[in-house]
PDB file of N, CA and C in Angstrom:
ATOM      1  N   UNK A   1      35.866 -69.171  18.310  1.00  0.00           N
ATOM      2  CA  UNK A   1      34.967 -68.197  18.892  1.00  0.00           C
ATOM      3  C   UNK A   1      33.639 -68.140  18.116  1.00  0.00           C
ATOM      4  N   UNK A   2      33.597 -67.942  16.973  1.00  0.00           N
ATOM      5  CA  UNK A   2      32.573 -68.099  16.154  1.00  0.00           C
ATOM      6  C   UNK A   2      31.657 -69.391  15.892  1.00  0.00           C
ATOM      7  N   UNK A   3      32.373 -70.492  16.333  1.00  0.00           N
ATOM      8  CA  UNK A   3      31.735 -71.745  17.130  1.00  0.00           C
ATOM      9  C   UNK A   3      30.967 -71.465  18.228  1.00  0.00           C
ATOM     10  N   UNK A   4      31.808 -70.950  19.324  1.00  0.00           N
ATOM     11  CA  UNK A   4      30.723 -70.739  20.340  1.00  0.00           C
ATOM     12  C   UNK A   4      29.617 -70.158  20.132  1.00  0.00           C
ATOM     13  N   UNK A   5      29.460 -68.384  19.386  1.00  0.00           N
ATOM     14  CA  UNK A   5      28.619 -67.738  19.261  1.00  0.00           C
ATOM     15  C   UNK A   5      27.119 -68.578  18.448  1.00  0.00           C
ATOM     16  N   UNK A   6      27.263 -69.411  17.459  1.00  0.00           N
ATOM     17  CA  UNK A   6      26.438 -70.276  16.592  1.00  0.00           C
ATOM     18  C   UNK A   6      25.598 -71.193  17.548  1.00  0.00           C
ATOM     19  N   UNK A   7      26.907 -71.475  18.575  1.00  0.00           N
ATOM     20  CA  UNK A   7      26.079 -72.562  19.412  1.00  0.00           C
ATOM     21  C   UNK A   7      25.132 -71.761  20.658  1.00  0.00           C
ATOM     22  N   UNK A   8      25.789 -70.717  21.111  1.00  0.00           N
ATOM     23  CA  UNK A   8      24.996 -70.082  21.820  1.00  0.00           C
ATOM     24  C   UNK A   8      23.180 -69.237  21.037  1.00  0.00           C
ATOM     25  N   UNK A   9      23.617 -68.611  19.898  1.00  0.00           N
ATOM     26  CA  UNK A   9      22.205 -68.629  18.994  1.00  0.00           C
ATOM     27  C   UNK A   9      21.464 -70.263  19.170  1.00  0.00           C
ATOM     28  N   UNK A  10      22.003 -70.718  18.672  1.00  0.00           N
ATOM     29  CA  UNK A  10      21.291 -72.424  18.396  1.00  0.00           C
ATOM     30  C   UNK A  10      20.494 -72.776  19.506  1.00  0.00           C
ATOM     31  N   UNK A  11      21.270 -72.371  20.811  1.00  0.00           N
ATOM     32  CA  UNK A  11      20.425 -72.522  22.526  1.00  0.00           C
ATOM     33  C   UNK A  11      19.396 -71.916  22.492  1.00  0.00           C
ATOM     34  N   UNK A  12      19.631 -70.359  22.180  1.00  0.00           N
ATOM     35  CA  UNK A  12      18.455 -69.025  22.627  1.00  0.00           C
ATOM     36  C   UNK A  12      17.603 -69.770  21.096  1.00  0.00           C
ATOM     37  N   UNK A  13      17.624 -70.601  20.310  1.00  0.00           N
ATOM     38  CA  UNK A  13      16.724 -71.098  19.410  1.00  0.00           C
ATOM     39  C   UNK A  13      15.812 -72.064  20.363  1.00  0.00           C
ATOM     40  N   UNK A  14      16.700 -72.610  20.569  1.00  0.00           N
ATOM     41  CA  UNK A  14      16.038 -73.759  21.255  1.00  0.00           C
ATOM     42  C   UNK A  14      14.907 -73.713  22.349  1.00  0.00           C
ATOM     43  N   UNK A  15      15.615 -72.391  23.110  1.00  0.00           N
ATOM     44  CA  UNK A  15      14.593 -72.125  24.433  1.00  0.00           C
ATOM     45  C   UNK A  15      13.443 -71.377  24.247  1.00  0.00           C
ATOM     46  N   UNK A  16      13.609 -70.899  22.891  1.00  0.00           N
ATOM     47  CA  UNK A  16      12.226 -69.931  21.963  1.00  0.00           C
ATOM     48  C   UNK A  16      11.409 -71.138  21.755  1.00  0.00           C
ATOM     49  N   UNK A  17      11.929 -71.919  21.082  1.00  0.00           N
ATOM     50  CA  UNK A  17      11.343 -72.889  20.867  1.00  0.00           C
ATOM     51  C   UNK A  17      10.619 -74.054  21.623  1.00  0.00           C
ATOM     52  N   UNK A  18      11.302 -74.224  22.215  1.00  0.00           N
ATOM     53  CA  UNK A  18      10.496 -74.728  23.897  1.00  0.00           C
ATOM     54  C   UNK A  18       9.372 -74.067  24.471  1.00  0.00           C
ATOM     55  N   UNK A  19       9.782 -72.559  24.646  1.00  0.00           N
ATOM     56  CA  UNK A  19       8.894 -71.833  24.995  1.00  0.00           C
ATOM     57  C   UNK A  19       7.332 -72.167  24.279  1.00  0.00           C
ATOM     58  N   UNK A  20       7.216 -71.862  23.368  1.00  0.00           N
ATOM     59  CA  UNK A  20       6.185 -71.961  22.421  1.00  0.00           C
ATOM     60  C   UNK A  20       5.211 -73.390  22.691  1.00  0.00           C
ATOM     61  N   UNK A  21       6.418 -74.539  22.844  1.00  0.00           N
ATOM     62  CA  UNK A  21       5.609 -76.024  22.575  1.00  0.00           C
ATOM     63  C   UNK A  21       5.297 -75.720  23.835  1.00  0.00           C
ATOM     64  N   UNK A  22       5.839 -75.750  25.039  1.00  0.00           N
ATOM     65  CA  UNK A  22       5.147 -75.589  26.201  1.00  0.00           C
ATOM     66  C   UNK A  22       3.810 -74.860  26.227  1.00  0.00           C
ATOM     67  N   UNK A  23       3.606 -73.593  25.186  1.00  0.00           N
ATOM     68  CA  UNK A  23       2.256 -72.501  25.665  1.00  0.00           C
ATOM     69  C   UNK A  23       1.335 -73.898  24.513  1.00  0.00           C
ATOM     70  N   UNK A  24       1.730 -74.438  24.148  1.00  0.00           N
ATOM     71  CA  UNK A  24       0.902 -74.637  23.013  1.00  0.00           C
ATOM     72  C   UNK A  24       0.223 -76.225  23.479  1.00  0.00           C
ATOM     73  N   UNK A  25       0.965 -76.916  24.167  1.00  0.00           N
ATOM     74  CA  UNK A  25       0.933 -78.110  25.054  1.00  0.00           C
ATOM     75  C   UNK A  25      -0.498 -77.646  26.100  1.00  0.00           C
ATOM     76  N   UNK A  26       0.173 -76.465  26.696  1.00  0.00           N
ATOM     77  CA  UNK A  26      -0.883 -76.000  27.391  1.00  0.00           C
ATOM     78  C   UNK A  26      -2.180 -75.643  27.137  1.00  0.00           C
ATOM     79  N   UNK A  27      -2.334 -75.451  25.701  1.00  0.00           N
ATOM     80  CA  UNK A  27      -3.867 -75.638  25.285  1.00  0.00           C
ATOM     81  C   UNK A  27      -4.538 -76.641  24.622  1.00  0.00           C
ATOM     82  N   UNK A  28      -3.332 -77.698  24.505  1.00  0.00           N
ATOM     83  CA  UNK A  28      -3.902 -78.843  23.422  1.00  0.00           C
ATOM     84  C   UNK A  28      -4.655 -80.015  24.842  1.00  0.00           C
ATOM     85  N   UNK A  29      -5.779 -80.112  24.525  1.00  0.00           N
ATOM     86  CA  UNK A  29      -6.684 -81.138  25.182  1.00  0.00           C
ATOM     87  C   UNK A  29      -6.193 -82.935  25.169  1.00  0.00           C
ATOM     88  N   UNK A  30      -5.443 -83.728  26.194  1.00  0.00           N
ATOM     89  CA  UNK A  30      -5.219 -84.999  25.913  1.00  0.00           C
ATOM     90  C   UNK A  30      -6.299 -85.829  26.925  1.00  0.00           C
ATOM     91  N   UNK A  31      -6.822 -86.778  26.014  1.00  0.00           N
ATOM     92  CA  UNK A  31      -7.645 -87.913  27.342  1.00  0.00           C
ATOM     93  C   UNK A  31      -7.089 -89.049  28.006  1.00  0.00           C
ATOM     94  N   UNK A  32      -7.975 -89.501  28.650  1.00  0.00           N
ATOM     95  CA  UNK A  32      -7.624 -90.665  29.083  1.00  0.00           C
ATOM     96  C   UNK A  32      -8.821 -91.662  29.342  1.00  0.00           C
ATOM     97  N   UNK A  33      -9.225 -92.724  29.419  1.00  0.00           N
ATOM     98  CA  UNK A  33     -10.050 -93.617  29.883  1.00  0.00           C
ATOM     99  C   UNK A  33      -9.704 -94.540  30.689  1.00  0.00           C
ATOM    100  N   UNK A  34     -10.732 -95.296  31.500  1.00  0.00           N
ATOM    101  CA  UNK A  34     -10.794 -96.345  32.166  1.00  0.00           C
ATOM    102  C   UNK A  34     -12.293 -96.925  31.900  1.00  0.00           C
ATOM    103  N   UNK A  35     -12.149 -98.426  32.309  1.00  0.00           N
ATOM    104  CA  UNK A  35     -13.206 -99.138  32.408  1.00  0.00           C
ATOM    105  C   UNK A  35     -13.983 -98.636  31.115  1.00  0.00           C
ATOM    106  N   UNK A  36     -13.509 -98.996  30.117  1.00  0.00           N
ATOM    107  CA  UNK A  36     -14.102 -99.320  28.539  1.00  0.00           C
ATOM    108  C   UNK A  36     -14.619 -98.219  28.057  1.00  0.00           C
ATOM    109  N   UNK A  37     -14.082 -97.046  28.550  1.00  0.00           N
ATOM    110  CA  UNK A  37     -14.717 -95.494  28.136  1.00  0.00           C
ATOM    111  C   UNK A  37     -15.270 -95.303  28.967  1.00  0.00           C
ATOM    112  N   UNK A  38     -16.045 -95.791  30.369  1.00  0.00           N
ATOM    113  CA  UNK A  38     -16.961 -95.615  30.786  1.00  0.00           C
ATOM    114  C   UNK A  38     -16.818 -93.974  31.441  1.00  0.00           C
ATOM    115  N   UNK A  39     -15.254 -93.960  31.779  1.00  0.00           N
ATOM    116  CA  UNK A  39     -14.765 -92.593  32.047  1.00  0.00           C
ATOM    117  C   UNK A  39     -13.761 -92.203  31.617  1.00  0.00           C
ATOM    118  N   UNK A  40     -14.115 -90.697  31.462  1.00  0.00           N
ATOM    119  CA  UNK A  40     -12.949 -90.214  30.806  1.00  0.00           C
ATOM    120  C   UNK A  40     -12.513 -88.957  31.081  1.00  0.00           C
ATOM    121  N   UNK A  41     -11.384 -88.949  30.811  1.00  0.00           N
ATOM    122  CA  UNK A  41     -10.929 -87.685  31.897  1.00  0.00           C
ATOM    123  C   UNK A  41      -9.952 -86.992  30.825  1.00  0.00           C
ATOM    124  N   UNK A  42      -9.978 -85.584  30.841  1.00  0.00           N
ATOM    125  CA  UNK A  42      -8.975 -85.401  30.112  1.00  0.00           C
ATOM    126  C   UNK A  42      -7.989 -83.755  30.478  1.00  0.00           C
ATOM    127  N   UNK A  43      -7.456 -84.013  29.980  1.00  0.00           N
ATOM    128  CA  UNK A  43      -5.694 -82.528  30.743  1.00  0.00           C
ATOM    129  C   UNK A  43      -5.409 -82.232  29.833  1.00  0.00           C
ATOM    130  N   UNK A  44      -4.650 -81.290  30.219  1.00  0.00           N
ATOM    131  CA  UNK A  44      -3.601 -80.458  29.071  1.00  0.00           C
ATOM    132  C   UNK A  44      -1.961 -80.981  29.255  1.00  0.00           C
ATOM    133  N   UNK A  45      -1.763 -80.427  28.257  1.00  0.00           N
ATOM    134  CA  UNK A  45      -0.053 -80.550  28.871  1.00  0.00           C
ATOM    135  C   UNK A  45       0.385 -79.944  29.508  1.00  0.00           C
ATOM    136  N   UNK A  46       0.074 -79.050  31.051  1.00  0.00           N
ATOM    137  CA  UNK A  46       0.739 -78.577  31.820  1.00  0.00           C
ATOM    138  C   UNK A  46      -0.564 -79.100  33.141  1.00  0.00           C
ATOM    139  N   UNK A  47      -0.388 -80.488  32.552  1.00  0.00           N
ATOM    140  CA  UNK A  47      -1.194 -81.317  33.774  1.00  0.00           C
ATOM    141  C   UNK A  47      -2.443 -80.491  34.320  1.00  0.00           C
ATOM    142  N   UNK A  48      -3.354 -80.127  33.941  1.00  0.00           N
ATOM    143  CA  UNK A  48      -4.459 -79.334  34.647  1.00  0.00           C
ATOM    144  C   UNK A  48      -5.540 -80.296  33.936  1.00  0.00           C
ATOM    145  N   UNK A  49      -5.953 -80.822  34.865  1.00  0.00           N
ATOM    146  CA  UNK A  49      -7.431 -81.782  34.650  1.00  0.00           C
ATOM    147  C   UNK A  49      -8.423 -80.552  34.720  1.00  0.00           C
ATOM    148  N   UNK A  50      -9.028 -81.268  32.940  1.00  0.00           N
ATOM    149  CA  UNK A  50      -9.787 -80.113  32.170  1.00  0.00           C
ATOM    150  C   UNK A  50     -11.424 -80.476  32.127  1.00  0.00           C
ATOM    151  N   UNK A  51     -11.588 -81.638  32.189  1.00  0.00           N
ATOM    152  CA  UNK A  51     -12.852 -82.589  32.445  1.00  0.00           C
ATOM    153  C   UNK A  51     -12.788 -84.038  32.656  1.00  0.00           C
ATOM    154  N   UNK A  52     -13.721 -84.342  33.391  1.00  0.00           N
ATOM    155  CA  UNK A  52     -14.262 -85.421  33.841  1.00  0.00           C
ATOM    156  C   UNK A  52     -15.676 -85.728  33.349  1.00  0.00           C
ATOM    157  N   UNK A  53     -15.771 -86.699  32.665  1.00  0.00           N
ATOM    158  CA  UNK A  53     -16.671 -87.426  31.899  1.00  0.00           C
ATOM    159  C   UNK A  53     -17.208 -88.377  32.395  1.00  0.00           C
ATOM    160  N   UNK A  54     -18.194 -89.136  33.334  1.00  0.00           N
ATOM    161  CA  UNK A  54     -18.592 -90.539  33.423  1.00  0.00           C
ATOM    162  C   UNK A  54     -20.024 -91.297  32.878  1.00  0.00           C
ATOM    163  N   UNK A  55     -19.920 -92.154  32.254  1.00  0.00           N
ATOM    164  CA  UNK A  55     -21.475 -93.148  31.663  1.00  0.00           C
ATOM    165  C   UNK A  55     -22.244 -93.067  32.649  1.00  0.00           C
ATOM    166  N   UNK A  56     -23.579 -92.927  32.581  1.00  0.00           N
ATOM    167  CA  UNK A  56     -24.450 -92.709  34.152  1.00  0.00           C
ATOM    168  C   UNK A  56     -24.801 -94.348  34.569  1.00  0.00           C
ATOM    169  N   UNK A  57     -23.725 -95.489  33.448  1.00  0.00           N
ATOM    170  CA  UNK A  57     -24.279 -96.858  34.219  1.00  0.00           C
ATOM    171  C   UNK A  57     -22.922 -97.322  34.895  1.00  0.00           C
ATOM    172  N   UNK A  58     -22.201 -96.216  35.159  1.00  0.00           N
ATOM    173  CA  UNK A  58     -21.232 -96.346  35.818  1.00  0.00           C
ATOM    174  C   UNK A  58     -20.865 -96.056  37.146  1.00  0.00           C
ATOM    175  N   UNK A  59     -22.062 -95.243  37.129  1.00  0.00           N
ATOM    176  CA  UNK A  59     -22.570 -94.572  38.564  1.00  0.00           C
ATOM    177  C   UNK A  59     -23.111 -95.969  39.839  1.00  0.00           C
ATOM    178  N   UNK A  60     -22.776 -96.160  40.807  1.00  0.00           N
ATOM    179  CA  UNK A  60     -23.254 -97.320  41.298  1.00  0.00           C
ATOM    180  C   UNK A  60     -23.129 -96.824  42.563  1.00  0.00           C
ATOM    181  N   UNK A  61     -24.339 -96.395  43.113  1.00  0.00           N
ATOM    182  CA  UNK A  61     -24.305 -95.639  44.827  1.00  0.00           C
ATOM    183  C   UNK A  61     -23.504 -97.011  46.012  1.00  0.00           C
ATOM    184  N   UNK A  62     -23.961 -98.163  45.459  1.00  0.00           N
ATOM    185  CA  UNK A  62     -23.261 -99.458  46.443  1.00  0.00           C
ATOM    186  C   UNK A  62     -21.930 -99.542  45.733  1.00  0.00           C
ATOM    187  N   UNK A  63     -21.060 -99.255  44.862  1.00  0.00           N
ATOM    188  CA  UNK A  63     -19.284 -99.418  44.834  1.00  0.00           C
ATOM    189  C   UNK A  63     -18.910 -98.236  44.458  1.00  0.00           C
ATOM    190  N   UNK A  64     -19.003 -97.186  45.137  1.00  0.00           N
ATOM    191  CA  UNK A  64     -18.320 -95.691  45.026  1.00  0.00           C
ATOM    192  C   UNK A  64     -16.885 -95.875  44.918  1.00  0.00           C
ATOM    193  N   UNK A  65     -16.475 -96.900  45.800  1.00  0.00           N
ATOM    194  CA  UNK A  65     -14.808 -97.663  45.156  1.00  0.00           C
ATOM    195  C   UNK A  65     -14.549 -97.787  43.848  1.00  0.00           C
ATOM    196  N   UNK A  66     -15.424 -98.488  43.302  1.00  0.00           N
ATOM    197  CA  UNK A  66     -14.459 -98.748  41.973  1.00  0.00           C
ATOM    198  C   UNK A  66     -15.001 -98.054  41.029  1.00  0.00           C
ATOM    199  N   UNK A  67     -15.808 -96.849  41.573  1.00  0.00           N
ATOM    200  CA  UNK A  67     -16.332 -95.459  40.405  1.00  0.00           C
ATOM    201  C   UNK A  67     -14.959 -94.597  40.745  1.00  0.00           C
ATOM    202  N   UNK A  68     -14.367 -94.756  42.373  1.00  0.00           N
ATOM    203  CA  UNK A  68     -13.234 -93.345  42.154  1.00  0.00           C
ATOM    204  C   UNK A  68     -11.913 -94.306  41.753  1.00  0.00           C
ATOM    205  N   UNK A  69     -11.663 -95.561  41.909  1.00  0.00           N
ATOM    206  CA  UNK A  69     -10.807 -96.508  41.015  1.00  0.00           C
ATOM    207  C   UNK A  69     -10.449 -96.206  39.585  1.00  0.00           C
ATOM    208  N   UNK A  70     -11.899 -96.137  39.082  1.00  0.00           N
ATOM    209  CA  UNK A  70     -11.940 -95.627  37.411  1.00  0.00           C
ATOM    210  C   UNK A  70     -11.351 -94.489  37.096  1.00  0.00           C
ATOM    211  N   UNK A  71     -11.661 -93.620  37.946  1.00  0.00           N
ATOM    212  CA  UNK A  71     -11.747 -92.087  37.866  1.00  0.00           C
ATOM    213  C   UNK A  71      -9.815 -91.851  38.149  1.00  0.00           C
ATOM    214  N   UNK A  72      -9.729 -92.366  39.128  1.00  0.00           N
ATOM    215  CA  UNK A  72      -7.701 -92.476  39.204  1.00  0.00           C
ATOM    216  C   UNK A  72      -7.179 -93.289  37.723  1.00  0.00           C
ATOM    217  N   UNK A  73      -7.725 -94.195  37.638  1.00  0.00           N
ATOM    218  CA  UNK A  73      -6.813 -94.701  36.381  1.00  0.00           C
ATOM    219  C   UNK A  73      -7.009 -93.797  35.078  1.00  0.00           C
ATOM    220  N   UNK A  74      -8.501 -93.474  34.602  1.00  0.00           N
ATOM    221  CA  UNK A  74      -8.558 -92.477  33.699  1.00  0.00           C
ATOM    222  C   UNK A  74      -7.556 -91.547  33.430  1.00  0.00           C
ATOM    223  N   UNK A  75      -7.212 -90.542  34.856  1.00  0.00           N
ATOM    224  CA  UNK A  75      -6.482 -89.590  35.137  1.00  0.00           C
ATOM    225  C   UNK A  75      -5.298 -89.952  34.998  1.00  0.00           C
ATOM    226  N   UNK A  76      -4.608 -91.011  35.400  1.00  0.00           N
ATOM    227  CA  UNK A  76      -3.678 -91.825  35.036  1.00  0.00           C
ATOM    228  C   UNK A  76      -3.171 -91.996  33.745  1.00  0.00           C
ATOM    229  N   UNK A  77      -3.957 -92.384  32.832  1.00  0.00           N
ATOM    230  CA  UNK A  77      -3.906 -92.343  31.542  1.00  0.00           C
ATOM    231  C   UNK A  77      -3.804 -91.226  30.946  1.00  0.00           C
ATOM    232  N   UNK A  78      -4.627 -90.180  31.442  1.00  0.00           N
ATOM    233  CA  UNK A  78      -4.602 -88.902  30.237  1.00  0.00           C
ATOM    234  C   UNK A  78      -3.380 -88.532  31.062  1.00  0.00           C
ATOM    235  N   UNK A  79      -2.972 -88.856  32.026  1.00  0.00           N
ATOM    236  CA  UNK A  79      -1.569 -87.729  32.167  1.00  0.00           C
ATOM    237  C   UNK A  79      -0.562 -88.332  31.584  1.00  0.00           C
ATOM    238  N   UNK A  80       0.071 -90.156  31.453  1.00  0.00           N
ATOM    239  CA  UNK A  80       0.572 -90.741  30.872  1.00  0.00           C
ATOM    240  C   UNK A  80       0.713 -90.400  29.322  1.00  0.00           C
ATOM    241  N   UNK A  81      -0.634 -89.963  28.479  1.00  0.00           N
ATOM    242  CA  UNK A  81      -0.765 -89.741  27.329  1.00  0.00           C
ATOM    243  C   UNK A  81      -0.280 -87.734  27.407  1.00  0.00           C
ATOM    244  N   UNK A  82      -0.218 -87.241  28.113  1.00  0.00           N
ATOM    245  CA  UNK A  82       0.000 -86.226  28.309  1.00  0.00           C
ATOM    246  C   UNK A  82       2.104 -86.029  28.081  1.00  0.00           C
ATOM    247  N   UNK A  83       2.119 -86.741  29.032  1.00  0.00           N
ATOM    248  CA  UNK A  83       3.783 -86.970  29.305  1.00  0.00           C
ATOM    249  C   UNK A  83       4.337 -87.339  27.710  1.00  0.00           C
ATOM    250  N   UNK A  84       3.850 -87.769  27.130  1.00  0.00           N
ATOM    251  CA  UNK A  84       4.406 -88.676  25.912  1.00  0.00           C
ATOM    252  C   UNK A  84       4.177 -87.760  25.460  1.00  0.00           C
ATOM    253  N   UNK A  85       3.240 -87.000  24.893  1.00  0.00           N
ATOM    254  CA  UNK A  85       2.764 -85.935  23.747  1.00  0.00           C
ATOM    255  C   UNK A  85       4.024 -84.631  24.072  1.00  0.00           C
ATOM    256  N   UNK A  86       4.311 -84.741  25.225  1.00  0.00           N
ATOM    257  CA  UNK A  86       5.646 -83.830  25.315  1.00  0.00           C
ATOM    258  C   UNK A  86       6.664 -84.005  25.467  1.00  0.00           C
ATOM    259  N   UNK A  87       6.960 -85.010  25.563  1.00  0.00           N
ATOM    260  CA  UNK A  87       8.508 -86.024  25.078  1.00  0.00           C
ATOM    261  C   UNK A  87       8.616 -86.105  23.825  1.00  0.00           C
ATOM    262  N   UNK A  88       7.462 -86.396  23.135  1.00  0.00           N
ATOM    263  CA  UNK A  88       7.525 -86.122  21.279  1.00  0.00           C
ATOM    264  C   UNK A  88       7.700 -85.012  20.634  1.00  0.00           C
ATOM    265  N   UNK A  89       7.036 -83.857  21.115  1.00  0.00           N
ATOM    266  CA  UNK A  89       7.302 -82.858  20.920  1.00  0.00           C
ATOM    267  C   UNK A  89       8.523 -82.187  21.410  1.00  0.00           C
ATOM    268  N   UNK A  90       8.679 -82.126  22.354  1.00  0.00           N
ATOM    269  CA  UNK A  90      10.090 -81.694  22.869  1.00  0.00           C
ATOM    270  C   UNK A  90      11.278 -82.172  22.308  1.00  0.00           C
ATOM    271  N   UNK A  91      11.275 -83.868  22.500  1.00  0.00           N
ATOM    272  CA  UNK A  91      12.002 -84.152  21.408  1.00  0.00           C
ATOM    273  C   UNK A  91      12.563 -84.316  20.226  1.00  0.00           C
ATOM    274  N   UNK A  92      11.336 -83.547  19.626  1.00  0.00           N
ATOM    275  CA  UNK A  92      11.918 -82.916  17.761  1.00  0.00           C
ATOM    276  C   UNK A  92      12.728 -82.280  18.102  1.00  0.00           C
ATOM    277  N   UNK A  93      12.833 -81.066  19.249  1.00  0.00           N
ATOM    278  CA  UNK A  93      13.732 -80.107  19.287  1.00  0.00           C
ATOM    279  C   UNK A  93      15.386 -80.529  19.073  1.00  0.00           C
ATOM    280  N   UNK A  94      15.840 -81.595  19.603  1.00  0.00           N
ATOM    281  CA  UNK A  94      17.263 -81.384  20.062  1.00  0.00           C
ATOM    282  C   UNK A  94      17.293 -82.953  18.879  1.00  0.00           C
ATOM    283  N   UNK A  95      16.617 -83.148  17.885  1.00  0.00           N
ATOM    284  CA  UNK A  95      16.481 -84.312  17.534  1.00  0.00           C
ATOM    285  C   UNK A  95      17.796 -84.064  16.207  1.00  0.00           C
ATOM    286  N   UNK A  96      18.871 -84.775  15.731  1.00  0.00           N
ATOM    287  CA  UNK A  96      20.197 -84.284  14.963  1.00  0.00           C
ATOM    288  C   UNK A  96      20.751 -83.111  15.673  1.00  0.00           C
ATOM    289  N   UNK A  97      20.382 -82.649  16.804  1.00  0.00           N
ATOM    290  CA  UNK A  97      21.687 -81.538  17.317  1.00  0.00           C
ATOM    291  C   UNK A  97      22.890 -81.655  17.528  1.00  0.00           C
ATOM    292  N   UNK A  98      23.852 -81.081  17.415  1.00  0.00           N
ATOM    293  CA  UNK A  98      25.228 -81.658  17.869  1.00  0.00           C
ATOM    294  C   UNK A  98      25.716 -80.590  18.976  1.00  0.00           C
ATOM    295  N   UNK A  99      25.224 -81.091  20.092  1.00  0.00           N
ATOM    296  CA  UNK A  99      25.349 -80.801  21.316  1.00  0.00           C
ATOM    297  C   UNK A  99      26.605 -81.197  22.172  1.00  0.00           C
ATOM    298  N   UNK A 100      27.845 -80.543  22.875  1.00  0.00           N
ATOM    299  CA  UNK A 100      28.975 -80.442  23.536  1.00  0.00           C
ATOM    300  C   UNK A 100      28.657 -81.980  24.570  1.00  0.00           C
ATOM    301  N   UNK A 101      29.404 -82.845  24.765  1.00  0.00           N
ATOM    302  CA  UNK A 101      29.234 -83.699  25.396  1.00  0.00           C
ATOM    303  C   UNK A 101      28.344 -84.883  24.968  1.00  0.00           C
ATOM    304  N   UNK A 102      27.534 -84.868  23.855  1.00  0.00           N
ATOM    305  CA  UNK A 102      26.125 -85.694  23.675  1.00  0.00           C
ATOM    306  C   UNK A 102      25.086 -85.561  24.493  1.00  0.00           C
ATOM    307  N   UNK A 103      24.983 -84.283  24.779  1.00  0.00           N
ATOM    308  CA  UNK A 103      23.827 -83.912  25.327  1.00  0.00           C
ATOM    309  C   UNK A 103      22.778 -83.974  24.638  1.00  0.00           C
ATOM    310  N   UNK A 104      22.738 -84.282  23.198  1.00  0.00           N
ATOM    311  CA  UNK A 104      21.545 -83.969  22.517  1.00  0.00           C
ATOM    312  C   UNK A 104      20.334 -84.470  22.969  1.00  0.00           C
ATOM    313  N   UNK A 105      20.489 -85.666  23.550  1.00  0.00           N
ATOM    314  CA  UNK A 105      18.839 -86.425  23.689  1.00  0.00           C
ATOM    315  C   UNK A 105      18.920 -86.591  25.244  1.00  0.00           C
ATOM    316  N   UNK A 106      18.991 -85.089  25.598  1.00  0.00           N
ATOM    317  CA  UNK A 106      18.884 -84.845  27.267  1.00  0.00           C
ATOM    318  C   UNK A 106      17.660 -83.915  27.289  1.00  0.00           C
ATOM    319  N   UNK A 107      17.141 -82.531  26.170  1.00  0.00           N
ATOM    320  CA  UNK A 107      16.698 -82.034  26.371  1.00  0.00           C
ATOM    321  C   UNK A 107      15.222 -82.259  26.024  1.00  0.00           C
TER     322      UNK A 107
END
């Protein structure tokens, strides 16, 4: 019984703890680029595109294609770099837990 209770604290640790990286994800600024910096775009960790950046010799009124091309992969990237920055973080959490089943490297 006193097993369970430890493990149940250890959870309500865990979800405090989550809590937090999530608010804190949410203010940390990640970028992204395309086409050699030319743009750059950058989010938070609760995915909210925070700015858009572009070189003005990137601007080209004849291939508006491959200015919003840039502009998707940028975004692409900072959310990619976004995803990871909270898989790392998240994953300290449950990182040596000894979790019922081997759940540990689920959360």
């Amino acid at each position: 019984m006193a097993n369970m209770q430890h493990m149940m604290k250890q959870m309500q640790k865990m979800q405090r703890d989550m809590a937090k990286i999530q608010d804190e994800l949410a203010q940390t600024p990640v970028e992204g680029t395309a086409g050699g910096g030319m743009v750059k775009v950058t989010v938070n960790g609760a995915n909210q595109v925070l700015s858009v950046e572009l070189k003005p010799e990137v601007v080209d009124p004849d291939d508006i294609e491959m200015l919003q091309d840039l502009i998707v992969a940028a975004t692409n990237d900072a959310m990619a770099n976004a995803a990871k920055l909270s898989e790392d973080r998240m994953g300290a959490l449950t990182k040596g837990m000894k979790l019922p089943g081997g759940m540990g490297g689920l959360f």
